[in-house]
N, C-alpha and C. Protein backbone atom coordinates (compact mmCIF):
# COMPACT_ATOMS: atom_id res chain seq x y z
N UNK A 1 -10.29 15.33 -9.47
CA UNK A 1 -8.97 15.89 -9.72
C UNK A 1 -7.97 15.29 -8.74
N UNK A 2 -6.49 14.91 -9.21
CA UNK A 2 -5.46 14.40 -8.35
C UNK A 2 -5.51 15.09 -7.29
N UNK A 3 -4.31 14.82 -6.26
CA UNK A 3 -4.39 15.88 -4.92
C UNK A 3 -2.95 15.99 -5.29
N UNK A 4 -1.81 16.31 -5.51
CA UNK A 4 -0.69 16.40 -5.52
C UNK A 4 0.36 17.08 -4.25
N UNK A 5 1.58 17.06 -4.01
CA UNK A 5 1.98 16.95 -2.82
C UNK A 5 3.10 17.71 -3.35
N UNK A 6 3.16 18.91 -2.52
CA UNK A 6 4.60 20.14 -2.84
C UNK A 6 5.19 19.90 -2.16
N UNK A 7 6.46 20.35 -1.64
CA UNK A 7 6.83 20.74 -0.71
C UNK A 7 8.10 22.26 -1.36
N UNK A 8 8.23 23.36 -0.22
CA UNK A 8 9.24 24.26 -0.17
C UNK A 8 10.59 23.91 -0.15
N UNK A 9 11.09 25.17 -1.23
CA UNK A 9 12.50 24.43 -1.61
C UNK A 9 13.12 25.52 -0.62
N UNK A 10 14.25 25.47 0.15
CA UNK A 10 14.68 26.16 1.19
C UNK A 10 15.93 26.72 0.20
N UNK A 11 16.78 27.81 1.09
CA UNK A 11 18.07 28.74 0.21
C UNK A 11 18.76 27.59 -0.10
N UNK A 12 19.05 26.24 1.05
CA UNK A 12 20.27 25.55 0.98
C UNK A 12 19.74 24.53 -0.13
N UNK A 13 18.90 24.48 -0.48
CA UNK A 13 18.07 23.20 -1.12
C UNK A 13 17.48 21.95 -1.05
N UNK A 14 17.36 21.83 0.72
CA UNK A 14 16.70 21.19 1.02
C UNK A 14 14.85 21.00 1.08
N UNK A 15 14.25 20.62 1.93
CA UNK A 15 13.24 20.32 1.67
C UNK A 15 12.38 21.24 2.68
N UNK A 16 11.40 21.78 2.89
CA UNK A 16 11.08 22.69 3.79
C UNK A 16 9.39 22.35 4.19
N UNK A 17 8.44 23.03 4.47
CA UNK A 17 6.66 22.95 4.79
C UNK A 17 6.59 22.26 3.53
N UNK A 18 5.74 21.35 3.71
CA UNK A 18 4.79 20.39 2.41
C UNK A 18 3.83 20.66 2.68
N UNK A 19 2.97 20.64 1.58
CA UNK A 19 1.50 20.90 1.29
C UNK A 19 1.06 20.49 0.59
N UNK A 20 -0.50 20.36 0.25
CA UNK A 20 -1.00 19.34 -0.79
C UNK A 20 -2.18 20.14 -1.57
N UNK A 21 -2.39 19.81 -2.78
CA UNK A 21 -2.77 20.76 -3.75
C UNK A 21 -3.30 20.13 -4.94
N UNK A 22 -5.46 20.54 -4.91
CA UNK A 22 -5.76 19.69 -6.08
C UNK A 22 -5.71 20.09 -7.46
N UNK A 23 -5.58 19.81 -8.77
CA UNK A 23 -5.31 20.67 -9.93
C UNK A 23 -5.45 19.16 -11.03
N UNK A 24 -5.72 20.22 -11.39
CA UNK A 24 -6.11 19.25 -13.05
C UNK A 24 -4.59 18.34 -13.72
N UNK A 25 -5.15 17.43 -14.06
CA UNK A 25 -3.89 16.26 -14.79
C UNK A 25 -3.24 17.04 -15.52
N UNK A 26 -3.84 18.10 -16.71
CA UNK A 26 -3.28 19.12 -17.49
C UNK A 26 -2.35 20.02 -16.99
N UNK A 27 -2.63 20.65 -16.25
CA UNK A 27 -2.02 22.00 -15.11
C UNK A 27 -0.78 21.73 -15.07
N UNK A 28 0.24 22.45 -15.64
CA UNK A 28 1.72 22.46 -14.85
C UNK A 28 1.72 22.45 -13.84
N UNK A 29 3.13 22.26 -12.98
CA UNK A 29 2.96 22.08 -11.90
C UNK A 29 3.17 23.66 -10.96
N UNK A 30 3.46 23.77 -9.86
CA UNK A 30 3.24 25.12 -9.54
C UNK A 30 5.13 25.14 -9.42
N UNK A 31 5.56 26.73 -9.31
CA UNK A 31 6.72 26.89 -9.11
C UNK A 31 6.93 27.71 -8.12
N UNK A 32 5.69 28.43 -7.45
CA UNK A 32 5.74 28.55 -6.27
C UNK A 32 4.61 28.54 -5.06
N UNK A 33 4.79 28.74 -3.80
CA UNK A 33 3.65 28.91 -2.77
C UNK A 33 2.73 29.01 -3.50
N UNK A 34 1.45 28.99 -3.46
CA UNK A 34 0.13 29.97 -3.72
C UNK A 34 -0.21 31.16 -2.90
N UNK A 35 0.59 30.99 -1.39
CA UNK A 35 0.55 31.84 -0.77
C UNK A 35 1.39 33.04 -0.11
N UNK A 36 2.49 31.95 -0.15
CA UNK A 36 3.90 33.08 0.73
C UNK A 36 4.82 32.97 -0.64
N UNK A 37 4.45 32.95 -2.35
CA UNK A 37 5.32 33.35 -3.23
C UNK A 37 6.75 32.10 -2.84
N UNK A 38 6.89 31.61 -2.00
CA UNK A 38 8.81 30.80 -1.92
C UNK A 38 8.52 29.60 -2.90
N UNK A 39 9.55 29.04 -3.87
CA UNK A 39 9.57 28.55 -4.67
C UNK A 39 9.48 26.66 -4.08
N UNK A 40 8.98 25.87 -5.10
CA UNK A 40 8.47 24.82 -4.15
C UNK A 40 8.31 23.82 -5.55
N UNK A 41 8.77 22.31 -5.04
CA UNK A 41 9.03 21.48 -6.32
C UNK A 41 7.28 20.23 -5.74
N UNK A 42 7.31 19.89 -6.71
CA UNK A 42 6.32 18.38 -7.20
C UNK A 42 6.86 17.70 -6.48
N UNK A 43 6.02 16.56 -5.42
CA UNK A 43 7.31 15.64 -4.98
C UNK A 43 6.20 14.48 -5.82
N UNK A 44 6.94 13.37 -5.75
CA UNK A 44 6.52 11.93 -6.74
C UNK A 44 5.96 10.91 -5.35
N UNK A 45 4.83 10.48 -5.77
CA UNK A 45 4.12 10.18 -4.28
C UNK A 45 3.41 8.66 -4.89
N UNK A 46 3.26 7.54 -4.13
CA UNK A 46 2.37 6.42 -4.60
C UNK A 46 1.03 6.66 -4.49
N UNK A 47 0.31 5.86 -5.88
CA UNK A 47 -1.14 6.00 -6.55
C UNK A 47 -1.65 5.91 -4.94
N UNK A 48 -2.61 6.49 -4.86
CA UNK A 48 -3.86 6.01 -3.88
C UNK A 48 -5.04 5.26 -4.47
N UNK A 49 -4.59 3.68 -4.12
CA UNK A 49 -5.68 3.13 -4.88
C UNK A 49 -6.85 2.59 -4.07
N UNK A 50 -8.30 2.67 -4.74
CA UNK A 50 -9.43 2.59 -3.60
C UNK A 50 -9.53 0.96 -3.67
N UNK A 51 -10.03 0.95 -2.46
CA UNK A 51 -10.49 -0.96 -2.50
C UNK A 51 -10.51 -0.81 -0.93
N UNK A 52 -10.36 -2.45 -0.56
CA UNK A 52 -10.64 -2.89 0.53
C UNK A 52 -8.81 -3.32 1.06
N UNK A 53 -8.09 -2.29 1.18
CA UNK A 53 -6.68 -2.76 1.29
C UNK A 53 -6.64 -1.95 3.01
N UNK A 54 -7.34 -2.91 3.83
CA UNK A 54 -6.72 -2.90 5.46
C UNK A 54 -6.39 -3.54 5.96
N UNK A 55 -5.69 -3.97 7.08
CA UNK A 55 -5.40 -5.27 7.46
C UNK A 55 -6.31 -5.73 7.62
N UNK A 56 -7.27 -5.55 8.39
CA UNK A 56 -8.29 -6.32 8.45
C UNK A 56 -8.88 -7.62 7.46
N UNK A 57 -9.01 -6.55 6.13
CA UNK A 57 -9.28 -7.13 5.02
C UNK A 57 -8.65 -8.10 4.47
N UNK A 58 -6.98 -7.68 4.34
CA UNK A 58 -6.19 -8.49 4.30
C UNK A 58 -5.96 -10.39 5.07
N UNK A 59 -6.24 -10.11 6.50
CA UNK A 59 -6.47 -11.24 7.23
C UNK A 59 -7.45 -11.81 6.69
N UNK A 60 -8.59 -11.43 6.67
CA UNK A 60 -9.77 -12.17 5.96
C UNK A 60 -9.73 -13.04 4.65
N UNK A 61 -8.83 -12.00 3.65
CA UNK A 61 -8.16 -12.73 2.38
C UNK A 61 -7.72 -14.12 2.81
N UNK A 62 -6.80 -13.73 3.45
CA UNK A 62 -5.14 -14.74 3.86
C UNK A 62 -6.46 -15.82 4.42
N UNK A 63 -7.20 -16.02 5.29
CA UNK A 63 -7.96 -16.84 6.14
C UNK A 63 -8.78 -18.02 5.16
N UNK A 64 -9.04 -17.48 4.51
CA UNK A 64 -10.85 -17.37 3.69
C UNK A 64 -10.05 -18.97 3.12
N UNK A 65 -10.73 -20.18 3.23
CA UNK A 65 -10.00 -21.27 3.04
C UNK A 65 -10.30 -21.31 1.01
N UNK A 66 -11.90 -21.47 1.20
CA UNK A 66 -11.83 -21.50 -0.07
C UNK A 66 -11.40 -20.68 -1.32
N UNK A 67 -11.24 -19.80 -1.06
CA UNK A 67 -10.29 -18.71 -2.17
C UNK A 67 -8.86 -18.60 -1.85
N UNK A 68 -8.55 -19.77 -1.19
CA UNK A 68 -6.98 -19.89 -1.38
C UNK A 68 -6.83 -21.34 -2.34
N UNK A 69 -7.56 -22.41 -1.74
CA UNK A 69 -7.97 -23.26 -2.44
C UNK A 69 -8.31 -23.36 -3.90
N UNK A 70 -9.07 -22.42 -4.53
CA UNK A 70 -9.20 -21.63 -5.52
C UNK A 70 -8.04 -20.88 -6.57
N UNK A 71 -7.23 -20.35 -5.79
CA UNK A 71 -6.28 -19.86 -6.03
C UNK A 71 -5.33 -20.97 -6.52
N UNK A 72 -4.78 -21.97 -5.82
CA UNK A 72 -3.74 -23.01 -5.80
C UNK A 72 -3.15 -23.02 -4.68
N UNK A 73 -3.44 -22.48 -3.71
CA UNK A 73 -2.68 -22.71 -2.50
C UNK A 73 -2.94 -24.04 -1.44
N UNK A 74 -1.80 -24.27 -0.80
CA UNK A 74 -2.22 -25.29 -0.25
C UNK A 74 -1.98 -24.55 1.37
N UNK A 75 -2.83 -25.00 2.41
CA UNK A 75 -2.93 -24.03 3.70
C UNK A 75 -2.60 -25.18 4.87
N UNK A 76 -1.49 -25.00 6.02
CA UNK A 76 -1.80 -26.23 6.75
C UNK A 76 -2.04 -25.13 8.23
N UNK A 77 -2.52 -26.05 9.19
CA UNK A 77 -3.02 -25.59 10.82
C UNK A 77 -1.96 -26.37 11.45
N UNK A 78 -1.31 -25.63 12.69
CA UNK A 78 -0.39 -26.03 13.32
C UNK A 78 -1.37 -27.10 14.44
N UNK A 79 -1.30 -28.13 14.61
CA UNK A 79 -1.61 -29.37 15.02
C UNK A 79 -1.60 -29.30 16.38
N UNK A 80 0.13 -29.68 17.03
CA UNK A 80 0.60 -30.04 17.50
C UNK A 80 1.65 -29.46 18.12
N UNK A 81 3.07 -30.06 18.64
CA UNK A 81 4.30 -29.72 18.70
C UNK A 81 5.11 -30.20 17.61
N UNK A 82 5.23 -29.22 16.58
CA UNK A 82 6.39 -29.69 15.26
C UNK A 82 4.98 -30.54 14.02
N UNK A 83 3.91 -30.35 14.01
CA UNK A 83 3.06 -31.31 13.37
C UNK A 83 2.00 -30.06 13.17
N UNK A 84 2.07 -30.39 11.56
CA UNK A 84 0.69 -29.56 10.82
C UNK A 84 -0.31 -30.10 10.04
N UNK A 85 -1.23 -29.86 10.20
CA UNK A 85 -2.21 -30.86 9.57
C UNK A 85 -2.91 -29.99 8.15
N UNK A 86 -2.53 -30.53 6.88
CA UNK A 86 -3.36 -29.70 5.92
C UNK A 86 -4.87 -29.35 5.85
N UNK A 87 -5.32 -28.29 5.64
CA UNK A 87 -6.39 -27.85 5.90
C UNK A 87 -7.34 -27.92 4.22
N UNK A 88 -6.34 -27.20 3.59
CA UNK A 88 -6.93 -26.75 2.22
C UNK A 88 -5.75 -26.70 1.63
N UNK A 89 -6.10 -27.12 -0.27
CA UNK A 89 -5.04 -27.79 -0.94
C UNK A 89 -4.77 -28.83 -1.57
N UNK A 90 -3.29 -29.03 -2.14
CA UNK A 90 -3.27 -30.60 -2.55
C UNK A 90 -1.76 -30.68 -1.15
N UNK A 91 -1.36 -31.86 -1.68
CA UNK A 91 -0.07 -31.85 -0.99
C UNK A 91 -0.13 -32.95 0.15
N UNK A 92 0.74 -33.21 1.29
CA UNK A 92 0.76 -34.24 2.08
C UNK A 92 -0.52 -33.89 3.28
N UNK A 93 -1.36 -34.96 3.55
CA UNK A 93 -2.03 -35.05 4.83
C UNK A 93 -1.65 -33.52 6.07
N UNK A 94 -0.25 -34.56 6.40
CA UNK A 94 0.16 -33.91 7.83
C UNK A 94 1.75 -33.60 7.11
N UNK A 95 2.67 -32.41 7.91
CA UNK A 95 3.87 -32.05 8.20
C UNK A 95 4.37 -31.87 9.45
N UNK A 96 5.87 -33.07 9.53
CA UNK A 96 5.99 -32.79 11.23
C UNK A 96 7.54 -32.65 10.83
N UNK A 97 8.11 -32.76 12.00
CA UNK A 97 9.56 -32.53 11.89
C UNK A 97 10.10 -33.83 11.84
C-alpha cells in the first residue's frame, strides 16, 4: 500500500504538523486528523522509486568505462596542465588548449 503524506490545514490556511499515512490506491483521501479530528489536505509528493539510486552508485555508473563506451559516450582523463587524453570512445586522441 502507498504511504501518503498529509499535512494540517491551520484557521489562516496555511500549512501546519505533517504526517504520513498508509491506505489503499482506492481510499479517498482523509479530510481530517485520524486523531485530533483538525481538517488536513493530501500533499502531492515524488514516486519513491526502488533501485540502486545513491551516489555511490551513481559514481560507479559515471566511472564504469565500458558502459559508457556502450552507451556512446566518449570519456577523456585529465593528463596534464590544459591536456586530456581520451580514455573511452570515438573522437580525438588527446584535448589541450
Amino acid at each position: 500500500m502507498p504511504i501518503y503524506l498529509y499535512e494540517v490545514v491551520l484557521e489562516t490556511g496555511a500549512g501546519g504538523e505533517r504526517f504520513e499515512v498508509s491506505q489503499k490506491m482506492g481510499e479517498p483521501p482523509l479530510q481530517t486528523h485520524p486523531e485530533t479530528g483538525e481538517p488536513v489536505r493530501r500533499l502531492m509528493t515524488p514516486p519513491n522509486i526502488a533501485g540502486q539510486w545513491t551516489e555511490r552508485a551513481a559514481i560507479k555508473n559515471s566511472t564504469d568505462d565500458k558502459k559508457l563506451e556502450r552507451l556512446g559516450f566518449t570519456k577523456y582523463v585529465k593528463s596534464g596542465e590544459g591536456t586530456y587524453e581520451k580514455t573511452v570512445g570515438k573522437g580525438p586522441d588527446t584535448i589541450s588548449k
